[in-house]
PDB file of N, CA and C in Angstrom:
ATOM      1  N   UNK A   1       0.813  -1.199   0.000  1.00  0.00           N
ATOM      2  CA  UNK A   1       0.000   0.000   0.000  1.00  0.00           C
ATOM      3  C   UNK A   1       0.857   1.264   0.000  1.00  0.00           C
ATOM      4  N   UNK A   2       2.141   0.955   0.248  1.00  0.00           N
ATOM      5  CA  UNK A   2       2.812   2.200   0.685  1.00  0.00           C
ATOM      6  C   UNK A   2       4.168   2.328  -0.740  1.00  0.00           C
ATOM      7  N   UNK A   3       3.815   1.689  -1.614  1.00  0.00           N
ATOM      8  CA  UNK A   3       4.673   1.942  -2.632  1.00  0.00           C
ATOM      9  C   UNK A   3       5.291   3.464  -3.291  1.00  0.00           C
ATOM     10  N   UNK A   4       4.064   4.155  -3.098  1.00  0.00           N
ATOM     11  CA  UNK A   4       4.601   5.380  -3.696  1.00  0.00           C
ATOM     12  C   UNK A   4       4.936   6.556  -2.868  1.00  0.00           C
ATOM     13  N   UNK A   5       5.397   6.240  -1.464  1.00  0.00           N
ATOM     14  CA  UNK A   5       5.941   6.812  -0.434  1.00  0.00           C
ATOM     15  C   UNK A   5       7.834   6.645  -0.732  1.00  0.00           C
ATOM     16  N   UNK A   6       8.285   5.722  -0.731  1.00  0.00           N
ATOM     17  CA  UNK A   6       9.462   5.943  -1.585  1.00  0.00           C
ATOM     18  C   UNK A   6       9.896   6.505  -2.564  1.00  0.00           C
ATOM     19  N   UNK A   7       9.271   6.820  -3.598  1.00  0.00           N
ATOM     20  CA  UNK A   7       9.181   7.300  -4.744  1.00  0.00           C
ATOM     21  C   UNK A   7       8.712   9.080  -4.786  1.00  0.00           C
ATOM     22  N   UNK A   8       8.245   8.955  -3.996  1.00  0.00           N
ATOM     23  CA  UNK A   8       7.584  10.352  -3.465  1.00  0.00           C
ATOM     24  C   UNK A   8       8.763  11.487  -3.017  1.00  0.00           C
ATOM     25  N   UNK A   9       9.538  10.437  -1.708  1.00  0.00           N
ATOM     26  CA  UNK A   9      10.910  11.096  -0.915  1.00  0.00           C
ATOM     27  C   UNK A   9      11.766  11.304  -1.626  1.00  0.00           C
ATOM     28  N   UNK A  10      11.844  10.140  -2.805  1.00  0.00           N
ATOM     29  CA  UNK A  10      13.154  10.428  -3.630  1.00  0.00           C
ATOM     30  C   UNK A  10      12.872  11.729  -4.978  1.00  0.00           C
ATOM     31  N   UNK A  11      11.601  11.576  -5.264  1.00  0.00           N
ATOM     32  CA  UNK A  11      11.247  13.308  -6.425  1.00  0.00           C
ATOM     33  C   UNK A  11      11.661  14.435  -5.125  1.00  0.00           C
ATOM     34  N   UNK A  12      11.079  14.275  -4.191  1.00  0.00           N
ATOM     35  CA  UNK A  12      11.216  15.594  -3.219  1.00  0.00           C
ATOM     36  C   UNK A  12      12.723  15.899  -2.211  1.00  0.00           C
ATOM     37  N   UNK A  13      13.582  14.697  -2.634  1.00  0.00           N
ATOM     38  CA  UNK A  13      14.888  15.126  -2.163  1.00  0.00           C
ATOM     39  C   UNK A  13      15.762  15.340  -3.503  1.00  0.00           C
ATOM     40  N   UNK A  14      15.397  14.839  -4.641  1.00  0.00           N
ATOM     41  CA  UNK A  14      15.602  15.568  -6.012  1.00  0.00           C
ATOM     42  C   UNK A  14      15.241  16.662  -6.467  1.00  0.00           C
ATOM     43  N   UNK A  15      14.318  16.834  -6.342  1.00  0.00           N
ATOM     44  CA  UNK A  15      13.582  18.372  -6.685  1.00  0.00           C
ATOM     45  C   UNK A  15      14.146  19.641  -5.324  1.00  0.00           C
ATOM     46  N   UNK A  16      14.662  18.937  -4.164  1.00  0.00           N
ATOM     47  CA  UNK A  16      14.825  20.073  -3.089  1.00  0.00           C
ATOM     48  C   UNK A  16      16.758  20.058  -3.902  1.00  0.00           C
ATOM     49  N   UNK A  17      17.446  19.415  -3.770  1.00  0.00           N
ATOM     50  CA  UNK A  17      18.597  19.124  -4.220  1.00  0.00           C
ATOM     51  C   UNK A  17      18.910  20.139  -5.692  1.00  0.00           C
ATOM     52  N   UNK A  18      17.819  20.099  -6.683  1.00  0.00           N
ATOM     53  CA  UNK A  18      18.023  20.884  -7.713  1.00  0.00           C
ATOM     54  C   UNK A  18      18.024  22.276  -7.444  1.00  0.00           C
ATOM     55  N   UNK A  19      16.975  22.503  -6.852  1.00  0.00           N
ATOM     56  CA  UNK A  19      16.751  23.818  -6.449  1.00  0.00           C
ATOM     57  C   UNK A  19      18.080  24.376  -5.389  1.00  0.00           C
ATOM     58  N   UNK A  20      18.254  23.861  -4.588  1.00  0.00           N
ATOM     59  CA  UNK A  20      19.416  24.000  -3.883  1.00  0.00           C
ATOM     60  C   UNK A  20      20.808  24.653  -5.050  1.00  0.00           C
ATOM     61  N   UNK A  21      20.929  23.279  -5.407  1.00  0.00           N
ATOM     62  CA  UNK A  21      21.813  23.662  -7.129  1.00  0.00           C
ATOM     63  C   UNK A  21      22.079  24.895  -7.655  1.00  0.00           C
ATOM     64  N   UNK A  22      20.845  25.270  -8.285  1.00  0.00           N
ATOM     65  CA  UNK A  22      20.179  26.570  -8.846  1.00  0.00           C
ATOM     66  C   UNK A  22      20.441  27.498  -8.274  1.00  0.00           C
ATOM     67  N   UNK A  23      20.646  27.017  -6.658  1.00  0.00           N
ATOM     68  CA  UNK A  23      20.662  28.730  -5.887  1.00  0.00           C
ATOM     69  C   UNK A  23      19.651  29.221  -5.155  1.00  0.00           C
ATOM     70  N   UNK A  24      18.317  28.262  -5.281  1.00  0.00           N
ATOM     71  CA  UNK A  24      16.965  29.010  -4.980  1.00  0.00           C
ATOM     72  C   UNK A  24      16.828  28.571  -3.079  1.00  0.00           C
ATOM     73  N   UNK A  25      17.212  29.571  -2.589  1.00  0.00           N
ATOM     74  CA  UNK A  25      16.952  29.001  -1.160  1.00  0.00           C
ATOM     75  C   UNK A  25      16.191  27.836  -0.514  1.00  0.00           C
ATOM     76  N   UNK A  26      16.645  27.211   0.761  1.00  0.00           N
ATOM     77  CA  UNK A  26      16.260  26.397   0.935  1.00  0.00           C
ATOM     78  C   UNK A  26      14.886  25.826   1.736  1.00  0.00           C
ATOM     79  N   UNK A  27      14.144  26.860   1.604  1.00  0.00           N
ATOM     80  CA  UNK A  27      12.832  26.571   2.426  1.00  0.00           C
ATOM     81  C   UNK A  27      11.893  26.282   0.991  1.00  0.00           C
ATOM     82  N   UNK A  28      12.182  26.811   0.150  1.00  0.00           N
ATOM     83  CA  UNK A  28      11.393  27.520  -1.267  1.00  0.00           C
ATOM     84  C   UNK A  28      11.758  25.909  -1.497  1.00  0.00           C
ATOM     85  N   UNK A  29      13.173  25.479  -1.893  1.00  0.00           N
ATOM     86  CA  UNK A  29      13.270  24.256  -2.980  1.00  0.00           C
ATOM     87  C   UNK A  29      12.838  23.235  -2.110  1.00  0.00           C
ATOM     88  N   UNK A  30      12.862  23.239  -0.655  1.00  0.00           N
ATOM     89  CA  UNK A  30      12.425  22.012  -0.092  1.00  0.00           C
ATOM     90  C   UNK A  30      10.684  21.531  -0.569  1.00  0.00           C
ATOM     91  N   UNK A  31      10.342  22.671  -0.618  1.00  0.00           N
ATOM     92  CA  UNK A  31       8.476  22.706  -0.924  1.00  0.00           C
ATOM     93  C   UNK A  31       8.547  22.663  -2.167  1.00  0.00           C
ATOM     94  N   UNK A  32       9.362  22.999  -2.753  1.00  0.00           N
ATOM     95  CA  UNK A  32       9.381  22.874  -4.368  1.00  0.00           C
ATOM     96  C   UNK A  32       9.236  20.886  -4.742  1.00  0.00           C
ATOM     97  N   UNK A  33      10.356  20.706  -4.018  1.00  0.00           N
ATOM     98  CA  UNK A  33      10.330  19.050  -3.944  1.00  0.00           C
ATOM     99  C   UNK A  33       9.022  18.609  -3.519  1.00  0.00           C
ATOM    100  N   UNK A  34       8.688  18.475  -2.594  1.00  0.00           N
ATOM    101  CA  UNK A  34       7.196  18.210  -2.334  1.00  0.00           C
ATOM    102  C   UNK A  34       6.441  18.574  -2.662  1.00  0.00           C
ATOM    103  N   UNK A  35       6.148  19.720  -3.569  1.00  0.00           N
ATOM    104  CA  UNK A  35       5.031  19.767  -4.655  1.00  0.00           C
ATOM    105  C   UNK A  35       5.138  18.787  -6.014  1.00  0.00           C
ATOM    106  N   UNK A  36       6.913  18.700  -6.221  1.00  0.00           N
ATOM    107  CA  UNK A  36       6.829  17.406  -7.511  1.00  0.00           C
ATOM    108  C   UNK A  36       6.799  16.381  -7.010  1.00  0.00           C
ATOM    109  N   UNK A  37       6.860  16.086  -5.776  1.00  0.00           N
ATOM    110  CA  UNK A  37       6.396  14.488  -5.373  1.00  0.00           C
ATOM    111  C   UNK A  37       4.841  14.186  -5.186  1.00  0.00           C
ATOM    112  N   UNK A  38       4.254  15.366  -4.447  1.00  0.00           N
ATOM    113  CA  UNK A  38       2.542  15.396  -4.491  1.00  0.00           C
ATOM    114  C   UNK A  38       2.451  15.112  -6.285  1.00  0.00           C
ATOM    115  N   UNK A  39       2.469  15.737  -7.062  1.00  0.00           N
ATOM    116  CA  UNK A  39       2.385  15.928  -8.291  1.00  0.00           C
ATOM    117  C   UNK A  39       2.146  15.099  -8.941  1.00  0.00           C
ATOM    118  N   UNK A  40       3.708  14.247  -8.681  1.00  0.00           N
ATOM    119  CA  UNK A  40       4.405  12.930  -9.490  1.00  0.00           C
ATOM    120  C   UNK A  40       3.074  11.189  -8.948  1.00  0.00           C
ATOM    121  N   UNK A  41       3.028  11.309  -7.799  1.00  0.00           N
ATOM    122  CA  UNK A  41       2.202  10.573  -7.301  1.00  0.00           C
ATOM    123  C   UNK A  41       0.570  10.684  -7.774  1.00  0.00           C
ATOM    124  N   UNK A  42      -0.209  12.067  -7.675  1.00  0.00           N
ATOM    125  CA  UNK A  42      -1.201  12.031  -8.332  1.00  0.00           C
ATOM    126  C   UNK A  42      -1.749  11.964 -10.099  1.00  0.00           C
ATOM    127  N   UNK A  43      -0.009  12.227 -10.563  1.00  0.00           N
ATOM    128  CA  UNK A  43      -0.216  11.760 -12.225  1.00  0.00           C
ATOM    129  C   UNK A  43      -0.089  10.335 -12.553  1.00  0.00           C
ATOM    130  N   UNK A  44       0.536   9.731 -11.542  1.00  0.00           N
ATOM    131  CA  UNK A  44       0.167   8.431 -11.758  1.00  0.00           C
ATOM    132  C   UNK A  44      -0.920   7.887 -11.590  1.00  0.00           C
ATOM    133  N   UNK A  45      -2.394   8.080 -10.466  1.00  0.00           N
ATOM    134  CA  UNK A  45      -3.094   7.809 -10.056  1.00  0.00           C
ATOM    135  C   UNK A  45      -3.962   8.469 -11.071  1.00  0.00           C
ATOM    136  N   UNK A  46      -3.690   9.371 -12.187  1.00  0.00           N
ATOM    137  CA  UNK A  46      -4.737   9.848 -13.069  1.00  0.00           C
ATOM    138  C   UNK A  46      -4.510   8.944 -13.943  1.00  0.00           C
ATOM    139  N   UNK A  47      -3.741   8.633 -14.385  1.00  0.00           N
ATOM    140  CA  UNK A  47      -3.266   7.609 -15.583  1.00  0.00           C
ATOM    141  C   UNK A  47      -3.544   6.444 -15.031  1.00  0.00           C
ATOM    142  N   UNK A  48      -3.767   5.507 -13.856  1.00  0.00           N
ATOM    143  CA  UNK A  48      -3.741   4.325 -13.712  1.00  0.00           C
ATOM    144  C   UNK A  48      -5.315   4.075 -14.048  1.00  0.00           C
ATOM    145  N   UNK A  49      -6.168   5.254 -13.173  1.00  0.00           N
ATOM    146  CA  UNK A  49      -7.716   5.585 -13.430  1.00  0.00           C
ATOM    147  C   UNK A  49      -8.068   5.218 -14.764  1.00  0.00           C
ATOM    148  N   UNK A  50      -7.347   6.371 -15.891  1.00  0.00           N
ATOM    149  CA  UNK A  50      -7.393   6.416 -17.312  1.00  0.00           C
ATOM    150  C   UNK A  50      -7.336   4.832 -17.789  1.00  0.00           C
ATOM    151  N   UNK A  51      -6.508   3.837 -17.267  1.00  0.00           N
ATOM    152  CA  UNK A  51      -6.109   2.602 -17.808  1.00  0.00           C
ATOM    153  C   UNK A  51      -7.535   1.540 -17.431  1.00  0.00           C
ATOM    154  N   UNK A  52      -7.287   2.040 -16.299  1.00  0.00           N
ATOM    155  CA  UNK A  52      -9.165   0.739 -15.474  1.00  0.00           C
ATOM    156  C   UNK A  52     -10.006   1.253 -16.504  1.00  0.00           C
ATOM    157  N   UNK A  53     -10.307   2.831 -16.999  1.00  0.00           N
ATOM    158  CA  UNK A  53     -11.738   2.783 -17.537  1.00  0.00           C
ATOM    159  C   UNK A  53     -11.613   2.428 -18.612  1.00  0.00           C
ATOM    160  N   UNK A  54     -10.597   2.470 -19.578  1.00  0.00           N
ATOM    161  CA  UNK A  54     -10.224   2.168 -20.667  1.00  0.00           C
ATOM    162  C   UNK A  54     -10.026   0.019 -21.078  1.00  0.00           C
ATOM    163  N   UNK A  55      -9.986   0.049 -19.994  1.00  0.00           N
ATOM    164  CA  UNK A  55     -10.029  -1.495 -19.819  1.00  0.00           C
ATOM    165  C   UNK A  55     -11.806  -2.161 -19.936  1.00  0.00           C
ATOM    166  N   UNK A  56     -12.021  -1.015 -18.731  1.00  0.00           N
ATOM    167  CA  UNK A  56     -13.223  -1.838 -18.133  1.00  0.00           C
ATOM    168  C   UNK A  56     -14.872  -1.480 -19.473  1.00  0.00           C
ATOM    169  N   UNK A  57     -14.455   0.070 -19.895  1.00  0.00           N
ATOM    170  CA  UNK A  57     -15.407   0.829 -20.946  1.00  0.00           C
ATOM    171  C   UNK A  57     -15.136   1.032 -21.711  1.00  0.00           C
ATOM    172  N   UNK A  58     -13.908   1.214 -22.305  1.00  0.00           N
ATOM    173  CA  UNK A  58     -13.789   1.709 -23.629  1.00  0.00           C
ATOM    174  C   UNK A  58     -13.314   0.587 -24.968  1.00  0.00           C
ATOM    175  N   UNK A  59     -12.998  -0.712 -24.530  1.00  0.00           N
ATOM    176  CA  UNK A  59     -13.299  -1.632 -25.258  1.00  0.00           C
ATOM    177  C   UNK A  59     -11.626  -1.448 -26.092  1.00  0.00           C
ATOM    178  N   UNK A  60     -10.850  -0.909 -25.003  1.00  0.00           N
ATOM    179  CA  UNK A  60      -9.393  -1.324 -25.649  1.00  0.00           C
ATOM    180  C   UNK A  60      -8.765  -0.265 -26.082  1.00  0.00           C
ATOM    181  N   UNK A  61      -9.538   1.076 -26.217  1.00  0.00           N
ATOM    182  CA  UNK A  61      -9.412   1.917 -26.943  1.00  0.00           C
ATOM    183  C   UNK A  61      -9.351   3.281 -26.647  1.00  0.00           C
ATOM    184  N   UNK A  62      -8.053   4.056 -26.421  1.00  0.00           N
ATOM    185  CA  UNK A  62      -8.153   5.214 -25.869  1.00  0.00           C
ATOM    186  C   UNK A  62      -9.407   6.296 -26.065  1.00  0.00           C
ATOM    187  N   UNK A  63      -9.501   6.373 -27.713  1.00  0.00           N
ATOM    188  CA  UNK A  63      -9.919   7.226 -28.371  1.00  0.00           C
ATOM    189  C   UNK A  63     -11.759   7.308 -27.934  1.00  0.00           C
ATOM    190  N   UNK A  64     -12.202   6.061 -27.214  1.00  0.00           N
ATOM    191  CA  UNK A  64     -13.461   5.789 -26.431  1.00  0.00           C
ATOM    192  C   UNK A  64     -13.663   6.580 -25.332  1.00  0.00           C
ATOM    193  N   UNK A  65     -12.861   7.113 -24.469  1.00  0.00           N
ATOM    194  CA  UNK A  65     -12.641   7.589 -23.478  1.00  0.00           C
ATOM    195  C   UNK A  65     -12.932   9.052 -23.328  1.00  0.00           C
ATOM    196  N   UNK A  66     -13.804   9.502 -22.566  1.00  0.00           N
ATOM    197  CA  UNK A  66     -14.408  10.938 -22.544  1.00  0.00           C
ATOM    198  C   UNK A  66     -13.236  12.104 -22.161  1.00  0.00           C
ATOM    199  N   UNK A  67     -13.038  12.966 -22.382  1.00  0.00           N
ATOM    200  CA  UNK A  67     -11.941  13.538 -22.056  1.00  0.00           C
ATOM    201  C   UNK A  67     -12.011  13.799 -20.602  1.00  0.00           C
ATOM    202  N   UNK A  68     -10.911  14.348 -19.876  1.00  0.00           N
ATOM    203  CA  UNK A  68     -10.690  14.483 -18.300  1.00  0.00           C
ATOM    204  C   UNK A  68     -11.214  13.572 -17.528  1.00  0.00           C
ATOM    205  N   UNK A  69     -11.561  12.295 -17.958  1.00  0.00           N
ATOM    206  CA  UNK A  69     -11.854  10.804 -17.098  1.00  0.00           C
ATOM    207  C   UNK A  69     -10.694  10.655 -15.667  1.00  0.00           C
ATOM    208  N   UNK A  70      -9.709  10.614 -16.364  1.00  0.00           N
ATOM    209  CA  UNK A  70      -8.597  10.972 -15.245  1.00  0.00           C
ATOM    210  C   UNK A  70      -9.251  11.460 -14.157  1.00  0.00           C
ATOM    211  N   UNK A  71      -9.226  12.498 -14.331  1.00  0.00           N
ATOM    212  CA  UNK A  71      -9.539  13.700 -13.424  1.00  0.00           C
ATOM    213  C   UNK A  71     -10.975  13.087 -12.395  1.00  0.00           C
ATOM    214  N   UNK A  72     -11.357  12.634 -12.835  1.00  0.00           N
ATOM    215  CA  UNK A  72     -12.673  12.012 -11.696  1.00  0.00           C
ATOM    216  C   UNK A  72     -12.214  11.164 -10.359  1.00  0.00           C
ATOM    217  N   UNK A  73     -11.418  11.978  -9.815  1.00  0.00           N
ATOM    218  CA  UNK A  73     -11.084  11.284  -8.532  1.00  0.00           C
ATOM    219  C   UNK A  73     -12.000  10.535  -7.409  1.00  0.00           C
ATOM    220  N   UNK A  74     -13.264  11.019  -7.932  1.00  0.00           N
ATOM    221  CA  UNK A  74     -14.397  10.448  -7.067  1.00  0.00           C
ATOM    222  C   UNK A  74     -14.764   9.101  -7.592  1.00  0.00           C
ATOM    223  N   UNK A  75     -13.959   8.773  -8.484  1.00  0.00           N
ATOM    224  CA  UNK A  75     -13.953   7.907  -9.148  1.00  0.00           C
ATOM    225  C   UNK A  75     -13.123   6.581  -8.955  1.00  0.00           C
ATOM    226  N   UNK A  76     -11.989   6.848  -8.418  1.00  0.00           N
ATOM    227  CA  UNK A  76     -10.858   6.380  -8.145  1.00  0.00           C
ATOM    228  C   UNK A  76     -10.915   4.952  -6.832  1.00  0.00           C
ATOM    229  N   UNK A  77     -10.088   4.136  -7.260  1.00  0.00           N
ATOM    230  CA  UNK A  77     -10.766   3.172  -6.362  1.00  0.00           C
ATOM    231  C   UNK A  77      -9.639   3.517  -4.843  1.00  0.00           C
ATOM    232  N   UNK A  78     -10.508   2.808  -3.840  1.00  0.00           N
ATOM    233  CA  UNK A  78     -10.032   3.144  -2.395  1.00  0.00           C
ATOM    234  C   UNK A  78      -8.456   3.460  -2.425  1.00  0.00           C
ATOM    235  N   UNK A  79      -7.900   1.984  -3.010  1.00  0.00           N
ATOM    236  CA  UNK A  79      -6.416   1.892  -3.237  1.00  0.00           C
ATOM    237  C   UNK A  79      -5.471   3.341  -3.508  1.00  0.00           C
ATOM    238  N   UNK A  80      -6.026   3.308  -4.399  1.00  0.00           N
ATOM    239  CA  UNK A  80      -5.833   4.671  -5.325  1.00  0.00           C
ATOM    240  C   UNK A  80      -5.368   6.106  -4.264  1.00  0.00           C
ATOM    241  N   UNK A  81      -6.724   6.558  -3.861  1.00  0.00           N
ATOM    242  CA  UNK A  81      -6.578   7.107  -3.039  1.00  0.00           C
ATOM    243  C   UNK A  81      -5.655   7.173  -1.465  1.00  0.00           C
ATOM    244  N   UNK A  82      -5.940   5.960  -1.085  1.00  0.00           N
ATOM    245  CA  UNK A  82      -4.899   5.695   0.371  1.00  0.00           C
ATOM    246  C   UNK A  82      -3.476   5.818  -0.072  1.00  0.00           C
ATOM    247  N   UNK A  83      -3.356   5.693  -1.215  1.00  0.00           N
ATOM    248  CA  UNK A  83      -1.902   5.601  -1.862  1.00  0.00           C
ATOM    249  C   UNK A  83      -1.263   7.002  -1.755  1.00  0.00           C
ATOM    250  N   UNK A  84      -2.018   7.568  -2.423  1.00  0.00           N
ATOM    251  CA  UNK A  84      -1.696   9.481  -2.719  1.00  0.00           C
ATOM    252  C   UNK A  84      -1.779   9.749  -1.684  1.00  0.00           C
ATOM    253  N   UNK A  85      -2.730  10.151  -0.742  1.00  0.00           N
ATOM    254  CA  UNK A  85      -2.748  10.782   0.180  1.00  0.00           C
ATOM    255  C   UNK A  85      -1.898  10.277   1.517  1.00  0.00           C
ATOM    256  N   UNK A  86      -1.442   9.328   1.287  1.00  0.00           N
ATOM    257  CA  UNK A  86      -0.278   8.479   2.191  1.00  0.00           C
ATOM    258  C   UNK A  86       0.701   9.118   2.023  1.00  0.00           C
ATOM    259  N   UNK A  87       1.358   9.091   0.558  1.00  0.00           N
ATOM    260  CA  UNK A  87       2.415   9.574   0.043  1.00  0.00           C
ATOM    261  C   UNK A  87       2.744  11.508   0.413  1.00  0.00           C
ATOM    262  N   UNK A  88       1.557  12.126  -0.327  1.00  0.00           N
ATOM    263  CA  UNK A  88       1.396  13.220  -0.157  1.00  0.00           C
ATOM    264  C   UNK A  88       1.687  13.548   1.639  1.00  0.00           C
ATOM    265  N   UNK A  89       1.014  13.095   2.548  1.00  0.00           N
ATOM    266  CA  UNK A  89       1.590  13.380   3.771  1.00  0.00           C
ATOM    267  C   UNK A  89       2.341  13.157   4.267  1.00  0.00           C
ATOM    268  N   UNK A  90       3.697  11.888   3.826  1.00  0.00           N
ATOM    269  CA  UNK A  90       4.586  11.664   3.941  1.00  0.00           C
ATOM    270  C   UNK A  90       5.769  13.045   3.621  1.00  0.00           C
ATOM    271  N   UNK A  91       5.208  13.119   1.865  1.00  0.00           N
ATOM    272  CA  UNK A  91       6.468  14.368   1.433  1.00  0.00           C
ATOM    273  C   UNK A  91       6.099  15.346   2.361  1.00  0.00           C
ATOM    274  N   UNK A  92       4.864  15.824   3.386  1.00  0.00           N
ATOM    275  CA  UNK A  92       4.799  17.140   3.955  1.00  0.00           C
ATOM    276  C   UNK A  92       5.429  17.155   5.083  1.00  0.00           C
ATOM    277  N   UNK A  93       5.056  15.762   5.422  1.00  0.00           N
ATOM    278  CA  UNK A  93       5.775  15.636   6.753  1.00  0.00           C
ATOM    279  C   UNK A  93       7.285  15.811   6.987  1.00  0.00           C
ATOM    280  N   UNK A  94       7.530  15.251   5.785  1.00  0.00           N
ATOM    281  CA  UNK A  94       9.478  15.141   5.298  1.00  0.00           C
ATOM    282  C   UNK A  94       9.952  16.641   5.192  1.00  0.00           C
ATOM    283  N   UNK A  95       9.582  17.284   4.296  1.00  0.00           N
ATOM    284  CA  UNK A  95       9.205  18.433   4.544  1.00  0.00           C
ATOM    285  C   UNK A  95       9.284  19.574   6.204  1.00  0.00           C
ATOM    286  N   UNK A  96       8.381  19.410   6.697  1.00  0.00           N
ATOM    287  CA  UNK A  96       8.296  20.035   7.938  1.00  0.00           C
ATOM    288  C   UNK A  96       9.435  19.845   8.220  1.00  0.00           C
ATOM    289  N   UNK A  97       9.730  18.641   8.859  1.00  0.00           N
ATOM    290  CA  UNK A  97      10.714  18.003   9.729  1.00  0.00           C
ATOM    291  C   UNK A  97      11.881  18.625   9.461  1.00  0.00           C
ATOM    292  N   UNK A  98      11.895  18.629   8.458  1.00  0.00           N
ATOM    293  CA  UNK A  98      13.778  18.927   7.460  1.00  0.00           C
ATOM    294  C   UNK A  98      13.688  20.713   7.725  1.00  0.00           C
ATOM    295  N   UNK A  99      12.847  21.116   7.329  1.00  0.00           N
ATOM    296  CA  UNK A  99      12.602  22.639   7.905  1.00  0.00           C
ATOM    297  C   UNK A  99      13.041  23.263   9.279  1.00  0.00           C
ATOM    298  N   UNK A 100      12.463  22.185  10.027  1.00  0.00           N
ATOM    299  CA  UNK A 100      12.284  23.027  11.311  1.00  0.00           C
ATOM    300  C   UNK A 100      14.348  22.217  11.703  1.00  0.00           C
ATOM    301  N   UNK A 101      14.583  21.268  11.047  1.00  0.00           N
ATOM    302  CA  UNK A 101      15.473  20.726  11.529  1.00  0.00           C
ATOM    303  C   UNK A 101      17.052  21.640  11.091  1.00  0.00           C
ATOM    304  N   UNK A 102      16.512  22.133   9.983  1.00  0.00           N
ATOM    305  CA  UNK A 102      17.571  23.255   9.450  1.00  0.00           C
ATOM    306  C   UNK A 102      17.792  24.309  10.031  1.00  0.00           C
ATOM    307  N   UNK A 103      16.265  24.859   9.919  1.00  0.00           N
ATOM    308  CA  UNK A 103      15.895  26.089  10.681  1.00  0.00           C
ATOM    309  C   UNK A 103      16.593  26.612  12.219  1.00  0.00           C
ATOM    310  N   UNK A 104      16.821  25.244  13.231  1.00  0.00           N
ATOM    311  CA  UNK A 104      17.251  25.631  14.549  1.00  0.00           C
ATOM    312  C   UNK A 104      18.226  26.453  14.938  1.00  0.00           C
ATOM    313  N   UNK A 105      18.469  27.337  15.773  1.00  0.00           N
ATOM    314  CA  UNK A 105      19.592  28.367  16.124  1.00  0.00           C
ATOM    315  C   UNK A 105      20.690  26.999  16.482  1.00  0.00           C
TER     316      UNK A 105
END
């Protein structure tokens, strides 16, 4: 269930790392990272969506598929969801932590 919690830490210690790189201070690139790990995690979960309905309704065939289907998160099965929002509070939490952990006098 917790697959895309790894995957999550590693976009958001890549994405904080680049930014770092760049120059862009480090409170900014740390959240920068954890917005492409939130990101990275919910484009998968639009595309996996896209694949079930396309399986289950569209008879094989992208071009069947109503546009922004993705996007129907209300749609999305339990999995789906516990996944992202696992992940997503993971990168915030990673996040915080690393903040306040930098941050100290």
């Amino acid at each position: 269930m917790f697959a895309h919690v790894p995957l999550a830490l590693i976009i958001q210690c890549l994405g904080w790392a680049l930014g770092r790189r760049l120059g862009v201070p480090h409170r900014a690139s740390l959240w920068l990272g954890c917005f492409a790990a939130g990101i990275a995690c919910i484009v998968r979960e639009i595309t996996q969506h896209e694949y079930r309905w396309i399986e289950a309704f569209g008879h094989g065939r992208r071009a069947n598929m109503p546009a922004l289907e993705g996007l129907a998160f209300w749609d999305w099965n339990r999995h789906s969801i516990e996944e992202t929002i696992v992940a997503i509070a993971a990168s915030v939490l990673f996040a915080l932590l690393v903040d306040r952990w930098v941050s100290r006098p």
